[in-house]
C-alpha atoms as a PDB file:
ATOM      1  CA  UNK A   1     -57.470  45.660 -47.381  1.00  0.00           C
ATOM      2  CA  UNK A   2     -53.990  46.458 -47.475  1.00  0.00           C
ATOM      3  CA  UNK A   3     -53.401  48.659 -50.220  1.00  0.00           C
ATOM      4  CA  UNK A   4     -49.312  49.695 -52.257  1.00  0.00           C
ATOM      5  CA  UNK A   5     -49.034  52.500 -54.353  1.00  0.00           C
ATOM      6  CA  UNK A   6     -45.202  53.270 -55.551  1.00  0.00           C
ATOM      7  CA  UNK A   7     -44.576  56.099 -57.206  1.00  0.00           C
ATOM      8  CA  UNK A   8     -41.330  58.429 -58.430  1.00  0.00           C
ATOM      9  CA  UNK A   9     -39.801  55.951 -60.773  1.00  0.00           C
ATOM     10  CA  UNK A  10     -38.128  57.440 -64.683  1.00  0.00           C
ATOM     11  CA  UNK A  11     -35.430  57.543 -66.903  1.00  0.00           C
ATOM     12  CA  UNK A  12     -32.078  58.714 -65.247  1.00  0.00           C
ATOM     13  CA  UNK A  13     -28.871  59.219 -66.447  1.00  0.00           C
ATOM     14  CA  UNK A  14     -25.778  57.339 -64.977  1.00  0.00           C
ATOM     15  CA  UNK A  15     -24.631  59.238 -61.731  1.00  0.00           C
ATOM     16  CA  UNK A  16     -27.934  60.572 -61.011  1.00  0.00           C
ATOM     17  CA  UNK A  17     -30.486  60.513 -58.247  1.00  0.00           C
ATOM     18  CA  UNK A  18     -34.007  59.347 -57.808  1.00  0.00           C
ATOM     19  CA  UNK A  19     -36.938  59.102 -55.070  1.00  0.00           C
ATOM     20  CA  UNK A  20     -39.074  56.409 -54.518  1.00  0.00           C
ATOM     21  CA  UNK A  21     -41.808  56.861 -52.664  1.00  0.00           C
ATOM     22  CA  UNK A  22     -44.683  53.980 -51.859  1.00  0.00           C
ATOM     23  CA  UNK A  23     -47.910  55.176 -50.147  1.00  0.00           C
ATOM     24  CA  UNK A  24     -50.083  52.568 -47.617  1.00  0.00           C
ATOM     25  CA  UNK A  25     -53.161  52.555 -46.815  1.00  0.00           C
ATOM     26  CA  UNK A  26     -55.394  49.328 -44.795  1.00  0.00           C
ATOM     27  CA  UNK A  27     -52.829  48.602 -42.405  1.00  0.00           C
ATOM     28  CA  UNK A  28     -51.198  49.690 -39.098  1.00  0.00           C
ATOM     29  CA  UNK A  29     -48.215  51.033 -40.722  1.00  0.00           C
ATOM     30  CA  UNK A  30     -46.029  51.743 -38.044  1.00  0.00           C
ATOM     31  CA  UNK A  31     -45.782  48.054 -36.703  1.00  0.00           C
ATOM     32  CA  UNK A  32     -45.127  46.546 -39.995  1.00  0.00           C
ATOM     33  CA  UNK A  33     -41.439  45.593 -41.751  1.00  0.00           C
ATOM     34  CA  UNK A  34     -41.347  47.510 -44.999  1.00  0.00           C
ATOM     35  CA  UNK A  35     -39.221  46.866 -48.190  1.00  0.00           C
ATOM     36  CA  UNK A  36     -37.855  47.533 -51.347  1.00  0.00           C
ATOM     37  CA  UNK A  37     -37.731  45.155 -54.204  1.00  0.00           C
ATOM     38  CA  UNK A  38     -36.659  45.113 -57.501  1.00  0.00           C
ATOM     39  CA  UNK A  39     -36.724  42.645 -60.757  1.00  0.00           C
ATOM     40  CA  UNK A  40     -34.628  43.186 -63.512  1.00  0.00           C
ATOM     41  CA  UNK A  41     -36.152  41.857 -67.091  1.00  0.00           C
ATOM     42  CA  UNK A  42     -35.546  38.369 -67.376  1.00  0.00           C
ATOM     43  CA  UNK A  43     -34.043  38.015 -63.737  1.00  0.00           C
ATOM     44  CA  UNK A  44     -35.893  37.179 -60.065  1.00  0.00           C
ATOM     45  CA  UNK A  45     -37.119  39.536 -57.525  1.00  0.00           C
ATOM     46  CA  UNK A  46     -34.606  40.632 -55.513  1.00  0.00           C
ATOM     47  CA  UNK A  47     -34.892  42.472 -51.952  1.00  0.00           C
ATOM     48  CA  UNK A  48     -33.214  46.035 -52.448  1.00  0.00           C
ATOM     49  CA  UNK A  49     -33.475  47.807 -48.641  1.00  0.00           C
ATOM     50  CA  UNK A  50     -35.705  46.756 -45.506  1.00  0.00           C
ATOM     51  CA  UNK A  51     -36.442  48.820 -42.426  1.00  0.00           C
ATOM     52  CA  UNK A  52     -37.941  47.469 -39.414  1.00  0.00           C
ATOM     53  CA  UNK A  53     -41.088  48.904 -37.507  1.00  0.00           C
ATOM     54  CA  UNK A  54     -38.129  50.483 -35.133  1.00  0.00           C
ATOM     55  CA  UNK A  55     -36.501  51.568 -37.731  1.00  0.00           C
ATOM     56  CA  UNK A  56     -33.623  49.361 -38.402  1.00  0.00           C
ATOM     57  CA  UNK A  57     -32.498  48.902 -41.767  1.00  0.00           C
ATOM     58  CA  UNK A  58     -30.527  46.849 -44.011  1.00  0.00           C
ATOM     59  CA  UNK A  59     -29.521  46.539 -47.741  1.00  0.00           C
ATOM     60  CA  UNK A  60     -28.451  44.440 -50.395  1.00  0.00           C
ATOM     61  CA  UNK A  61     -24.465  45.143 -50.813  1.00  0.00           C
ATOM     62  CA  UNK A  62     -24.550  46.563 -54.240  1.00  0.00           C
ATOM     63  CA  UNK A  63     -27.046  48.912 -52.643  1.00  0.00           C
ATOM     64  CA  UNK A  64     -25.002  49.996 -49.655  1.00  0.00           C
ATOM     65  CA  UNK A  65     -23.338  53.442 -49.548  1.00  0.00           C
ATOM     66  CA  UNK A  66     -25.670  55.169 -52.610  1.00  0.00           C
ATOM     67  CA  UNK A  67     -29.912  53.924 -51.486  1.00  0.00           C
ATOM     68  CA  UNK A  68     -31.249  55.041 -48.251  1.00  0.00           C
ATOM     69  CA  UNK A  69     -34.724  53.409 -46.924  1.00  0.00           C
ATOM     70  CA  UNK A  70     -36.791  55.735 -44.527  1.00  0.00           C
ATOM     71  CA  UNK A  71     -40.227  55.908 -43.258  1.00  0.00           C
ATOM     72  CA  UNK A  72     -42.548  58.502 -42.439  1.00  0.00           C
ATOM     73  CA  UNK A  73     -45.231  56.308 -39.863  1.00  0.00           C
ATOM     74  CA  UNK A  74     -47.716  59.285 -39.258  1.00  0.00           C
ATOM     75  CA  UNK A  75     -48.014  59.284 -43.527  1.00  0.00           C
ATOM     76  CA  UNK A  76     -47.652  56.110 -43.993  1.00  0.00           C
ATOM     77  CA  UNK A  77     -45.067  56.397 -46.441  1.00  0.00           C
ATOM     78  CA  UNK A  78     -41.692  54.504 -47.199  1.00  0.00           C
ATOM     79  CA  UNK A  79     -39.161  55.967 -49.223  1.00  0.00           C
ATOM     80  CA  UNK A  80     -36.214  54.618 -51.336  1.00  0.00           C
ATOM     81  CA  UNK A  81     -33.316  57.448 -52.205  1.00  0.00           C
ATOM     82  CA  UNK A  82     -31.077  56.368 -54.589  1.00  0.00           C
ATOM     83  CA  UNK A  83     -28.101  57.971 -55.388  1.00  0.00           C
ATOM     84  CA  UNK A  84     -25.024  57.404 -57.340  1.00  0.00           C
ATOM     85  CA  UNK A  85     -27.550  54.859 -60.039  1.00  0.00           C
ATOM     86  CA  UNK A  86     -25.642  52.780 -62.495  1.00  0.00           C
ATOM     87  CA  UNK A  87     -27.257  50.929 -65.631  1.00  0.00           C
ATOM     88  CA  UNK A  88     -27.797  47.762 -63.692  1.00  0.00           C
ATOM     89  CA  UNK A  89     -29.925  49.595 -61.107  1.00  0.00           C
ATOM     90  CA  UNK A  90     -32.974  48.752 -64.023  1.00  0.00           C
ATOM     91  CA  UNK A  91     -35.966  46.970 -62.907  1.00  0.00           C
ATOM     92  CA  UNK A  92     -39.255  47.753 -61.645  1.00  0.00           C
ATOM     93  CA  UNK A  93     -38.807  48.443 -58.065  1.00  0.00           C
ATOM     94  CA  UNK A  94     -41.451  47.373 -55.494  1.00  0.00           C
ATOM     95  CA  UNK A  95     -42.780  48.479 -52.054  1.00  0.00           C
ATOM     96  CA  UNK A  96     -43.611  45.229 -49.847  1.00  0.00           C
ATOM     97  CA  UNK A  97     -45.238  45.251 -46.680  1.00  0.00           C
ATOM     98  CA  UNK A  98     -44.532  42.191 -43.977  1.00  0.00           C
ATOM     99  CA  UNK A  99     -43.171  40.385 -46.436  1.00  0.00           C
ATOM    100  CA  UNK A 100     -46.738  39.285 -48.153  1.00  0.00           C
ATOM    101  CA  UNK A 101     -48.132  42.683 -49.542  1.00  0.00           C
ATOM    102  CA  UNK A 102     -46.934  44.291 -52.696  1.00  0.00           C
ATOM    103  CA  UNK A 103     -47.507  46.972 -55.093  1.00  0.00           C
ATOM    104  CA  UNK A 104     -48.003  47.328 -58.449  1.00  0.00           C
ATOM    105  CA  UNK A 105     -44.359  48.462 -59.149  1.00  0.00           C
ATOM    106  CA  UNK A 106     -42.729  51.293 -60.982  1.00  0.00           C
ATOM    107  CA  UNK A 107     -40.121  51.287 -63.635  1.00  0.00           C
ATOM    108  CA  UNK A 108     -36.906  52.947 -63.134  1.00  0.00           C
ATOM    109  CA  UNK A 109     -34.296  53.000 -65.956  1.00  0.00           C
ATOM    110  CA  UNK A 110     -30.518  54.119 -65.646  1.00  0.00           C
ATOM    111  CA  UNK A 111     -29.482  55.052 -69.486  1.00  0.00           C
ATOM    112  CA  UNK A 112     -27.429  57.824 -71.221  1.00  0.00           C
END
């Protein structure tokens, strides 16, 4: 059973810096897509940052230029940096796995 844990989410203030991190376990990590999420209250789930079993990535355009998605296969970790976070950056951010798994989310808020 695939399992999602995310962790590394808090309160940060404008300008600053956080670290996602979302442990697997149940799967062959290494040959699955990985991704970040995120939903805003009141708003849909949006895709943040993806990275490809080889290791390509891509992001969402306000994202571009401050988050970086890596991977760590032999852990089993994915990562979300996230620099430079503005107010709108606020949602519960969420580690997917081939599109269908998910985790339980964690909240990150961007307030002075």
């Amino acid at each position: 059973q695939v399992q999602l844990v995310e962790s590394g989410g808090g309160l940060v203030q404008p300008g600053g810096s956080l670290r996602l991190a979302c442990a697997a376990s149940g799967t062959i990590f290494s040959s699955s897509g990985m991704g970040w999420y995120r939903q805003a209250p009141g708003k849909e789930r949006q895709w943040v940052a993806r990275i490809t079993s080889g290791g390509h990535t891509m992001y969402v355009d306000s994202a571009k230029g401050r988050f970086t998605i890596s991977r760590d296969n032999a852990k089993k970790m994915l990562y979300l940096q996230m620099n430079n976070l503005k107010p709108e950056d606020t949602a519960v951010y969420y580690c997917n796995l081939d599109v269908i798994h998910w985790g339980q989310g964690t909240q990150v808020i961007v307030s002075s």
